[in-house]
Protein backbone atom coordinates (compact mmCIF):
# COMPACT_ATOMS: atom_id res chain seq x y z
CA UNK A 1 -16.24 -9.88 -32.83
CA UNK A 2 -13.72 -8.37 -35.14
CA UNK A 3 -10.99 -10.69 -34.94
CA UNK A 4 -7.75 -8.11 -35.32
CA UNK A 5 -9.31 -6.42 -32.09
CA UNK A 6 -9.28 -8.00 -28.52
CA UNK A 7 -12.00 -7.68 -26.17
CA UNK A 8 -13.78 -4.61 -24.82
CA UNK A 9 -12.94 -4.79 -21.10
CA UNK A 10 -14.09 -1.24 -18.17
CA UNK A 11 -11.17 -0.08 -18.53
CA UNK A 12 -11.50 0.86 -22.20
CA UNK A 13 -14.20 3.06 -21.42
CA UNK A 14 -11.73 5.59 -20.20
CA UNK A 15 -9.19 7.98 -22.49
CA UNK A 16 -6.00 6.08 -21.08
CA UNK A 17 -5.45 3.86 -24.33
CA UNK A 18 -1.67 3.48 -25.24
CA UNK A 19 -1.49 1.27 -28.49
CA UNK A 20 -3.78 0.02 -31.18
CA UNK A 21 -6.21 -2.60 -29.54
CA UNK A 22 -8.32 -2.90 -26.05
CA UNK A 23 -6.68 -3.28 -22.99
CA UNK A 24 -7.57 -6.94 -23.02
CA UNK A 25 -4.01 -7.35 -25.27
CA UNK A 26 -0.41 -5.53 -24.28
CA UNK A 27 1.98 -4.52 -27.28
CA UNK A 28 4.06 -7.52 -27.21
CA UNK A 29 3.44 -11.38 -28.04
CA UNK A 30 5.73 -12.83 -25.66
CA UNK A 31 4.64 -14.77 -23.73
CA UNK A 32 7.24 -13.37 -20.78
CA UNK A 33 4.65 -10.22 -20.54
CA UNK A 34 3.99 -10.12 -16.66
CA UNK A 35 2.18 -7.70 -14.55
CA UNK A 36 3.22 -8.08 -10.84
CA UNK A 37 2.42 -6.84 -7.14
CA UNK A 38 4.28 -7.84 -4.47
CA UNK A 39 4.02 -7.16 -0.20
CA UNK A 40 5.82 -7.52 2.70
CA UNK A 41 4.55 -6.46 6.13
CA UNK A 42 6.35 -6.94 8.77
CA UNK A 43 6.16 -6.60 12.71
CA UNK A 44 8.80 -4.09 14.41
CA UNK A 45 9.63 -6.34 16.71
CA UNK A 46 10.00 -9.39 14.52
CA UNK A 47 7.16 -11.27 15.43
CA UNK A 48 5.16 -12.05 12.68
CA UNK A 49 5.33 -11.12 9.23
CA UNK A 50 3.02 -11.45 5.86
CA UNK A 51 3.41 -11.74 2.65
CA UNK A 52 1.47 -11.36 -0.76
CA UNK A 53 1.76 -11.48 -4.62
CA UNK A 54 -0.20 -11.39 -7.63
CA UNK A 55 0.97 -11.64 -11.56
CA UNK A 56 -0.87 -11.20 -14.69
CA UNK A 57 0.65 -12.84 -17.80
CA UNK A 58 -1.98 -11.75 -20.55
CA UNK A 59 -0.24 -13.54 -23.19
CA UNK A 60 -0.54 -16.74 -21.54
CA UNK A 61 -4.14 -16.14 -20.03
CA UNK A 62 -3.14 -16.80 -16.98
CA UNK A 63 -3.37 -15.20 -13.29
CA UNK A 64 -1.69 -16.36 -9.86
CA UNK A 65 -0.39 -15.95 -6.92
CA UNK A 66 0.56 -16.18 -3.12
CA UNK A 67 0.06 -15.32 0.61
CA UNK A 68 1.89 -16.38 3.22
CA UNK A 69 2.56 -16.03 6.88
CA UNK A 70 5.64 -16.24 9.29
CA UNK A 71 5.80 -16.61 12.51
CA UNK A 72 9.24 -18.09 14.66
CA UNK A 73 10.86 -20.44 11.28
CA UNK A 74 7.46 -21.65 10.83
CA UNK A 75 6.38 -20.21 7.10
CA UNK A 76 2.65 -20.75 6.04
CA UNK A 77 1.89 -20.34 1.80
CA UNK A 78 -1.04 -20.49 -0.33
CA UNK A 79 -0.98 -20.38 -3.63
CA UNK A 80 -3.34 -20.24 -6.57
CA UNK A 81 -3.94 -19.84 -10.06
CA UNK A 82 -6.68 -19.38 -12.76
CA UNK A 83 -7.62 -18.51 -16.31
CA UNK A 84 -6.93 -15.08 -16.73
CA UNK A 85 -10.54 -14.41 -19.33
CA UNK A 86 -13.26 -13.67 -19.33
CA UNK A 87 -12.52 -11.98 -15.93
CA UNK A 88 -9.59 -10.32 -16.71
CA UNK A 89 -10.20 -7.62 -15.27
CA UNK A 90 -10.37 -8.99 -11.59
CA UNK A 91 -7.19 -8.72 -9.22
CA UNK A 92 -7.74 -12.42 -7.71
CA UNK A 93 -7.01 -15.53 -7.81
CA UNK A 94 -8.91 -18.47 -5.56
CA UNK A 95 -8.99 -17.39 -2.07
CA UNK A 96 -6.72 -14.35 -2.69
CA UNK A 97 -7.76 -10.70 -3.86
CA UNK A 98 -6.18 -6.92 -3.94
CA UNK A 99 -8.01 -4.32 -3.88
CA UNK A 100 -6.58 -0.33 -5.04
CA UNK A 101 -9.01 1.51 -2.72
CA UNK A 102 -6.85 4.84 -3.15
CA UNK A 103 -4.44 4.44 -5.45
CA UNK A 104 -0.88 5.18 -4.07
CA UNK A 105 -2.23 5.78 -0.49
CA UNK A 106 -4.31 2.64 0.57
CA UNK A 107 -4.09 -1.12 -0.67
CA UNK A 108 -6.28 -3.83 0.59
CA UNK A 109 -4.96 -7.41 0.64
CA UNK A 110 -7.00 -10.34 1.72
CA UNK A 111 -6.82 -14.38 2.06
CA UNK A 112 -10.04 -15.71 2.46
CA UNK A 113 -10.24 -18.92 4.80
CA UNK A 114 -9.27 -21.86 2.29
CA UNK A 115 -8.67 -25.19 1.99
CA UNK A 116 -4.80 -25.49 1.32
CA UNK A 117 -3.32 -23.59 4.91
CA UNK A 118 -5.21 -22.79 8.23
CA UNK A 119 -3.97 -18.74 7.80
CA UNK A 120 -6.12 -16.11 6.75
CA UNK A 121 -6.04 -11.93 6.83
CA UNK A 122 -7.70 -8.64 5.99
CA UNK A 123 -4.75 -6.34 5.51
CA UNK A 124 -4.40 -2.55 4.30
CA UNK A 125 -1.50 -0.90 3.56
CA UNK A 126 -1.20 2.48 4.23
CA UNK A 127 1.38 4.56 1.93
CA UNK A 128 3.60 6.30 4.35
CA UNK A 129 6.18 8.06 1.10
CA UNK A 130 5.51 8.21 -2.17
CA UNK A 131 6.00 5.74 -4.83
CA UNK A 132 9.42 5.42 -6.04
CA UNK A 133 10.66 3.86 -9.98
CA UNK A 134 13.78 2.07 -9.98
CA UNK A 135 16.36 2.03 -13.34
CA UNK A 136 14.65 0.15 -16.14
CA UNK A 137 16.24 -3.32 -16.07
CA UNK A 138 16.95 -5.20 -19.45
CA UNK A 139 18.83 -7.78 -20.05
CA UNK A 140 19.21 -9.40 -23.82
CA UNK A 141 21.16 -12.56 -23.83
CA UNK A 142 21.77 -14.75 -27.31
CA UNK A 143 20.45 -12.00 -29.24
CA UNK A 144 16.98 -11.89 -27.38
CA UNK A 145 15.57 -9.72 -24.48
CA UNK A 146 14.98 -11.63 -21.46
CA UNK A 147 13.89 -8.64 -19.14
CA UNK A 148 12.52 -5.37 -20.15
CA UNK A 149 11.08 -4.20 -16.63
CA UNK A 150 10.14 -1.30 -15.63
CA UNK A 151 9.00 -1.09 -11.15
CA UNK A 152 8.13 1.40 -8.69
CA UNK A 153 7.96 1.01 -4.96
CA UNK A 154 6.52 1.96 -1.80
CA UNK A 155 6.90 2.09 2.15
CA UNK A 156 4.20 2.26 4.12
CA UNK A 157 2.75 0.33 7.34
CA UNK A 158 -0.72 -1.95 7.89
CA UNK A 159 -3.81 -1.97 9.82
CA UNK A 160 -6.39 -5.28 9.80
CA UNK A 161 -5.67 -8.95 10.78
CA UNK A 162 -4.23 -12.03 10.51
CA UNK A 163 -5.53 -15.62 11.36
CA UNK A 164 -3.23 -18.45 12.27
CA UNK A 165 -4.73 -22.01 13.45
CA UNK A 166 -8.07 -20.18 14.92
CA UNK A 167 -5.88 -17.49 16.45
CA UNK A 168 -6.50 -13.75 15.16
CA UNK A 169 -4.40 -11.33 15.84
CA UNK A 170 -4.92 -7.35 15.07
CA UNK A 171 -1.99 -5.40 13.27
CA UNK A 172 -2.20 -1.99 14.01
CA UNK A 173 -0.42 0.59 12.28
CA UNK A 174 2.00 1.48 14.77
CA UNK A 175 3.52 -1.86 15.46
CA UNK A 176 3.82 -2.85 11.89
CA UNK A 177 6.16 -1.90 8.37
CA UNK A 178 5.90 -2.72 5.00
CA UNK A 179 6.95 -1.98 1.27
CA UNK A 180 4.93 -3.28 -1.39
CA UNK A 181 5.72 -2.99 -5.46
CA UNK A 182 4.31 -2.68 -8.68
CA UNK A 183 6.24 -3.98 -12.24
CA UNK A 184 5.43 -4.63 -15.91
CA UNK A 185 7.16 -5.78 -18.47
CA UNK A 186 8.90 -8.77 -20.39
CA UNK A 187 10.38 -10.81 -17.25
CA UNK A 188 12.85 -13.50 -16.92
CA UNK A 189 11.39 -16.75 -15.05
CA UNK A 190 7.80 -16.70 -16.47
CA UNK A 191 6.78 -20.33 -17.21
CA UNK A 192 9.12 -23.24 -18.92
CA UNK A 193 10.98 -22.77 -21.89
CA UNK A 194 9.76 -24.75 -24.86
CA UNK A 195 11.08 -27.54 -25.47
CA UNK A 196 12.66 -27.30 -28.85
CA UNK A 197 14.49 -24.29 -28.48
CA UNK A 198 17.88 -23.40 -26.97
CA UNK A 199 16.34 -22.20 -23.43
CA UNK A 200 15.86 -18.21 -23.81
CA UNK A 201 18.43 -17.22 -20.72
CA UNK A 202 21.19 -19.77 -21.48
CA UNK A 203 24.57 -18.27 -20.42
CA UNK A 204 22.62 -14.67 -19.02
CA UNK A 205 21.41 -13.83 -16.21
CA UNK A 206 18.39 -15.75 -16.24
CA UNK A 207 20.48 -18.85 -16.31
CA UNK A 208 21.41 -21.61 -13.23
CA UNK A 209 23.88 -19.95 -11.25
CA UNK A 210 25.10 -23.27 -9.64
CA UNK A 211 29.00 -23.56 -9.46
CA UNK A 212 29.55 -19.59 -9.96
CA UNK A 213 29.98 -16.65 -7.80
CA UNK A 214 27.29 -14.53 -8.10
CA UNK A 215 26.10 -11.56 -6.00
CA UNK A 216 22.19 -10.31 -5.82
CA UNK A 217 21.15 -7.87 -3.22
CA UNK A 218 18.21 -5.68 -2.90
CA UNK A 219 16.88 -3.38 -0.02
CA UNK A 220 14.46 -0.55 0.22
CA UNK A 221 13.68 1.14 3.52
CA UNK A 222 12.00 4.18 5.18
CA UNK A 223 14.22 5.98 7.64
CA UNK A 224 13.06 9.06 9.50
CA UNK A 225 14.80 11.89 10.85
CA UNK A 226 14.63 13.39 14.50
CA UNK A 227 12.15 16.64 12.43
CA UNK A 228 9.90 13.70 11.23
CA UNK A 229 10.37 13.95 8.04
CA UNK A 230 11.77 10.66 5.83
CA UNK A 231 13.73 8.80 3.02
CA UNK A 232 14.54 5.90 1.47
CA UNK A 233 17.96 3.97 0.88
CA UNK A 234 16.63 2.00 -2.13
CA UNK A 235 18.86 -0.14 -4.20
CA UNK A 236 19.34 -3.30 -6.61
CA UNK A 237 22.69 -4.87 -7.85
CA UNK A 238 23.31 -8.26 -8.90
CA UNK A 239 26.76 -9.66 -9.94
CA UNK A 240 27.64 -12.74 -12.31
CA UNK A 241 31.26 -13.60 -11.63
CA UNK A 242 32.36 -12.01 -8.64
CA UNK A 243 33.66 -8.54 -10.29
CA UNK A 244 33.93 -5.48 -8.46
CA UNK A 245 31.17 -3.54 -10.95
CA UNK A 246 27.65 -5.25 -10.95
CA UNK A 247 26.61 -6.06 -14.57
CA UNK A 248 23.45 -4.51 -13.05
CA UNK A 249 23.05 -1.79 -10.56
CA UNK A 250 19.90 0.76 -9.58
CA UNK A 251 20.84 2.82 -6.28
CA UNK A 252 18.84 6.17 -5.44
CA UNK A 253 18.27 7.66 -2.16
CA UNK A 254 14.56 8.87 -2.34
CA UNK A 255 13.17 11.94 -0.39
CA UNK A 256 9.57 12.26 1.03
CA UNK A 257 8.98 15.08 -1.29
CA UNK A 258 9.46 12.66 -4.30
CA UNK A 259 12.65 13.59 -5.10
CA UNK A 260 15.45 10.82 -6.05
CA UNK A 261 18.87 11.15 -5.66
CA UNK A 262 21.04 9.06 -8.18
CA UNK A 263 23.65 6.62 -5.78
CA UNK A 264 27.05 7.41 -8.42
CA UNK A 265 28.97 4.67 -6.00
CA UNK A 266 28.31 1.61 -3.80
CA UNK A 267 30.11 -0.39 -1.36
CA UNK A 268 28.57 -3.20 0.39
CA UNK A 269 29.83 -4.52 3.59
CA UNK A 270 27.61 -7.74 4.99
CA UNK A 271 28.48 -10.26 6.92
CA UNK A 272 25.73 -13.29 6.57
CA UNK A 273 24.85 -16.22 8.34
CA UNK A 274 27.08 -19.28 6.70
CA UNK A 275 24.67 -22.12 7.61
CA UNK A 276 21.84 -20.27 5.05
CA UNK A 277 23.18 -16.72 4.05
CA UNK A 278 20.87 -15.06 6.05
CA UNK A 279 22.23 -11.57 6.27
CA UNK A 280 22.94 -10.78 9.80
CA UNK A 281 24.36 -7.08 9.75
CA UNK A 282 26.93 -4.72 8.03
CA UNK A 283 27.35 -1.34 6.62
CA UNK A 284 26.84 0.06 3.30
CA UNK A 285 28.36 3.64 1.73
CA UNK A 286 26.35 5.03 -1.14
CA UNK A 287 28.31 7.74 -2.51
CA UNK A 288 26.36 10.62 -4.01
CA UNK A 289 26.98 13.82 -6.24
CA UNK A 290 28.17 17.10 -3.59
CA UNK A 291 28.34 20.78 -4.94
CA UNK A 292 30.76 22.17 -7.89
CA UNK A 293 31.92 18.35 -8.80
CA UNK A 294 32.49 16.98 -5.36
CA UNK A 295 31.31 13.62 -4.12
CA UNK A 296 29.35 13.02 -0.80
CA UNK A 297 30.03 9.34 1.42
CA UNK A 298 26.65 8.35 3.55
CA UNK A 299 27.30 5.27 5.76
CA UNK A 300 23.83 3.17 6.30
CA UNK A 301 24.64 0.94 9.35
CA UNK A 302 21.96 -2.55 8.97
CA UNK A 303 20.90 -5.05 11.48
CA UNK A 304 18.24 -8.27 11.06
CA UNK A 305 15.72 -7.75 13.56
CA UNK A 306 15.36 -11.25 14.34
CA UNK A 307 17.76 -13.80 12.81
CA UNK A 308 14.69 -16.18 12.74
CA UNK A 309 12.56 -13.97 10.52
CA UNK A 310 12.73 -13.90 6.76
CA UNK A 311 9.82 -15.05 4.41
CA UNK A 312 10.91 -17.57 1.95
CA UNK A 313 9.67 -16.17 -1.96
CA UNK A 314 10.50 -19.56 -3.44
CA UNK A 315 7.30 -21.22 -1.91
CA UNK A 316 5.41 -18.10 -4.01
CA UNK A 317 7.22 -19.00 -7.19
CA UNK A 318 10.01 -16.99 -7.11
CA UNK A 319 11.97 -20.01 -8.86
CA UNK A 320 11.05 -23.60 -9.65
CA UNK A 321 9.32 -24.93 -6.52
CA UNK A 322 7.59 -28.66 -6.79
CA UNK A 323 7.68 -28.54 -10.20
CA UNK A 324 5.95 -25.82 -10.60
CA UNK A 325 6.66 -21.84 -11.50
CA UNK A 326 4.85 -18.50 -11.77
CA UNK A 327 2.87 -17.79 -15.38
CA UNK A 328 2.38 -21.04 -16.26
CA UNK A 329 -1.47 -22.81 -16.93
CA UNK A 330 -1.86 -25.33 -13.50
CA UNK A 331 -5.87 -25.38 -14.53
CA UNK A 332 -8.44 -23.58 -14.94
CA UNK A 333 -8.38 -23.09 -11.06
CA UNK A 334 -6.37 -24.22 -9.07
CA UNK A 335 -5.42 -24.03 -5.26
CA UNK A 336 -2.57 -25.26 -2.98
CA UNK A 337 -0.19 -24.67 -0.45
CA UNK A 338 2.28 -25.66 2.47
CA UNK A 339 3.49 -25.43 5.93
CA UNK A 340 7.12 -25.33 6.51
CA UNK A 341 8.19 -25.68 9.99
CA UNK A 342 11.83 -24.79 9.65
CA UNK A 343 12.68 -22.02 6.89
CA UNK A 344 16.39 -21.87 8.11
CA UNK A 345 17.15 -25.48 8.08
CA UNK A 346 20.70 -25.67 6.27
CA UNK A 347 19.64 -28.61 4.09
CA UNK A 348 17.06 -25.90 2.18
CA UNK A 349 19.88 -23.94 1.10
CA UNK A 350 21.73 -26.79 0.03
CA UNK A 351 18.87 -28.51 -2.15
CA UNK A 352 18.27 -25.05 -4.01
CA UNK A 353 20.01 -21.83 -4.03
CA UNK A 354 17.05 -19.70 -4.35
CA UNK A 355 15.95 -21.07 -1.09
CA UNK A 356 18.38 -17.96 0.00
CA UNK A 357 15.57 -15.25 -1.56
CA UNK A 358 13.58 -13.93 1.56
CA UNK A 359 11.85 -11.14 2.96
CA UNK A 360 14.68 -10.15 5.24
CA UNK A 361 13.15 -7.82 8.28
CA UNK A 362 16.24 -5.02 9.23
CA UNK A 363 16.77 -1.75 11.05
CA UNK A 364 18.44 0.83 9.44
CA UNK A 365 20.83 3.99 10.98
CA UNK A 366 22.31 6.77 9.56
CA UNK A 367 23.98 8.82 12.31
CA UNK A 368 21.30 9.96 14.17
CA UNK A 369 18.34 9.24 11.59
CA UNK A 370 16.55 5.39 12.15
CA UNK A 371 14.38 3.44 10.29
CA UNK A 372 13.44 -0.05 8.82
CA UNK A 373 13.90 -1.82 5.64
CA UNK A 374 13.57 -5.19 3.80
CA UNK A 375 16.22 -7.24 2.05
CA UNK A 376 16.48 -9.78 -0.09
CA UNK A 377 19.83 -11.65 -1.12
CA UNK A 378 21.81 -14.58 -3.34
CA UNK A 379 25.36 -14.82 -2.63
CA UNK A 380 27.26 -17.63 -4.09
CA UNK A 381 30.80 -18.44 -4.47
CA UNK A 382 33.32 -15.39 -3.14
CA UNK A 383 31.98 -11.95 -3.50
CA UNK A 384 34.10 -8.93 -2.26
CA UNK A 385 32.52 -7.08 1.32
CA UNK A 386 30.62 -10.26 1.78
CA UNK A 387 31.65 -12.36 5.22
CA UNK A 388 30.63 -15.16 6.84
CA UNK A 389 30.05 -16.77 10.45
């Protein structure tokens, strides 16, 4: 062992190295490095919806994870968590396990029975566009960078099954949608902050947003047109004060032939659910670059499929949750989980803003073209376009 050089792993057996050392080590020591997957599939209807989510934080040896389940406001999660080495070259974590079987056309996704939720499933997701990068989002607060992420996603649908208390239940292609992503990079939220140092995010973005007005909404979707062909309304904005410009904003309208269409303009209109800020329905215009300097307005008209529906990301980490978060060491491995029987109880938003962050199953029109989408959403304080009742 040369100790300036990390481990050999497979993959550096292949001519795809990008910096000085194995693939064992990434160019950066901080220990905010995170490589992360993330799935939703959902039914059409509303019915019953899965989730999954895997991160890699090399610098702090460490990989976990979640998988969940939602049917009515009842929301099943497993999670679990393990020394990243020697296998570091495994996708898995405890019960949980992804597998690239094509890569950018067909995902596997499984929960094995465990010990910590009676759920499990065999899921594939089936690429239905291509895969789709969204602006590079950094953020340097106090004279350090908090995020440097780069992500690409995906729409597709699912074929397998899912098992809930002895029940299984087959997903077939047809019935179901989903969107699944892939993102590197230095990320905000990775483990605790050391104690002896002014916390990394204090005053930025990664900060507590209790007592401000803040603004974070995010939606991708597929909608087809009446020829059969597709695209995507995908976008990303988050606001810190209740301004009319985001201090962040990604917006591109994505064609089936790969092409991506910068958004120049965006207007939310959504009117949410005051009890827990579900979002219930609304409009939103993305306006877009027309011929010889002129601008083009496209209306996207959204609707929640089910008011009931919406899987909770705080139970898989997405923010302190029981004391613990994603990328940091819980032992060498480690398994646990939950039942909640309520996921829109009032009291949950209350206790913890980022209860708010879910999984949001919507339709999606634009004139005469349809589709579905997911979205997630923070809103906090008074945000213009943003109602409630």
């Amino acid at each position: 062992m040369i100790p300036t050089i990390a481990p050999l792993t497979p993959a550096d057996e292949y001519f795809n190295h990008q910096i000085v050392n194995t693939h064992a080590t990434v160019v950066t020591p901080d220990r905010n490095w995170t490589e992360k997957c993330w799935f939703t599939l959902m039914r059409k209807d509303g019915a019953l919806q899965a989730s999954f989510g895997l991160g890699k934080y090399t610098n702090r040896n460490v990989i976990d994870g979640f998988a969940g389940v939602q049917r009515g406001t009842r929301q099943y999660t497993v999670r679990a968590s393990r020394v990243l080495l020697p296998r570091g070259e495994e996708m898995a974590a405890g019960p949980l396990r992804l597998e690239i079987v094509r890569p950018y056309e067909e995902l596997r996704l499984t929960l094995a029975p465990n010990d910590a939720q009676p759920i499990a499933y065999d899921l594939t997701f089936h690429a239905t566009m291509p895969a789709f990068f969204e602006k590079r989002d950094t953020v340097i607060t106090n004279g350090r960078t908090g995020s440097d992420v780069i992500r690409y996603h995906q729409p597709g649908t699912a074929s397998g099954w899912i098992e809930i208390d002895g029940e299984r239940i087959a997903v077939e292609p047809g019935d179901w949608y989903g969107f699944r992503d892939h993102s590197w990079g230095v990320r905000e939220h990775v483990g605790l902050d050391p104690t002896d140092l002014v916390p990394g995010h204090q005053g930025g973005s990664g900060g507590d947003k209790t007592g401000t007005a803040f603004h974070f909404n995010w939606l991708v979707s597929r909608i087809e047109r009446p020829d059969g062909s597709s695209y995507d309304l995908a976008y990303y904005f988050r606001d810190l004060g209740g301004h009319d410009v985001p201090d962040f904003f990604s917006g591109y309208i994505n064609e089936s032939d790969g092409r991506q269409i910068p958004i120049l303009h965006f207007h939310p209109e959504i009117v949410y659910r005051r009890s827990d800020r579900a979002a219930l329905r609304g409009r939103v215009t993305a306006v877009i670059a027309g011929p010889r300097g002129t601008t083009i307005s496209r209306v996207f008209e959204i609707e929640a499929i089910d008011s009931d529906m919406g899987f909770r990301l705080l139970p898989g980490l997405y923010g302190r949750w029981k004391g613990q978060i994603h990328g940091s060491y819980k032992g060498d491995d480690v398994l646990d989980g939950e039942c909640i029987d309520d996921v829109n109880a009032p009291e949950k938003t209350a206790e913890n803003y980022k209860w708010q962050i879910r999984d949001r199953p919507v339709r999606i029109r634009e004139g005469e073209n349809g589709g579905y989408g997911d979205m997630e959403s923070i809103i906090l304080g008074e945000y213009p376009g943003v109602t409630f009742e």
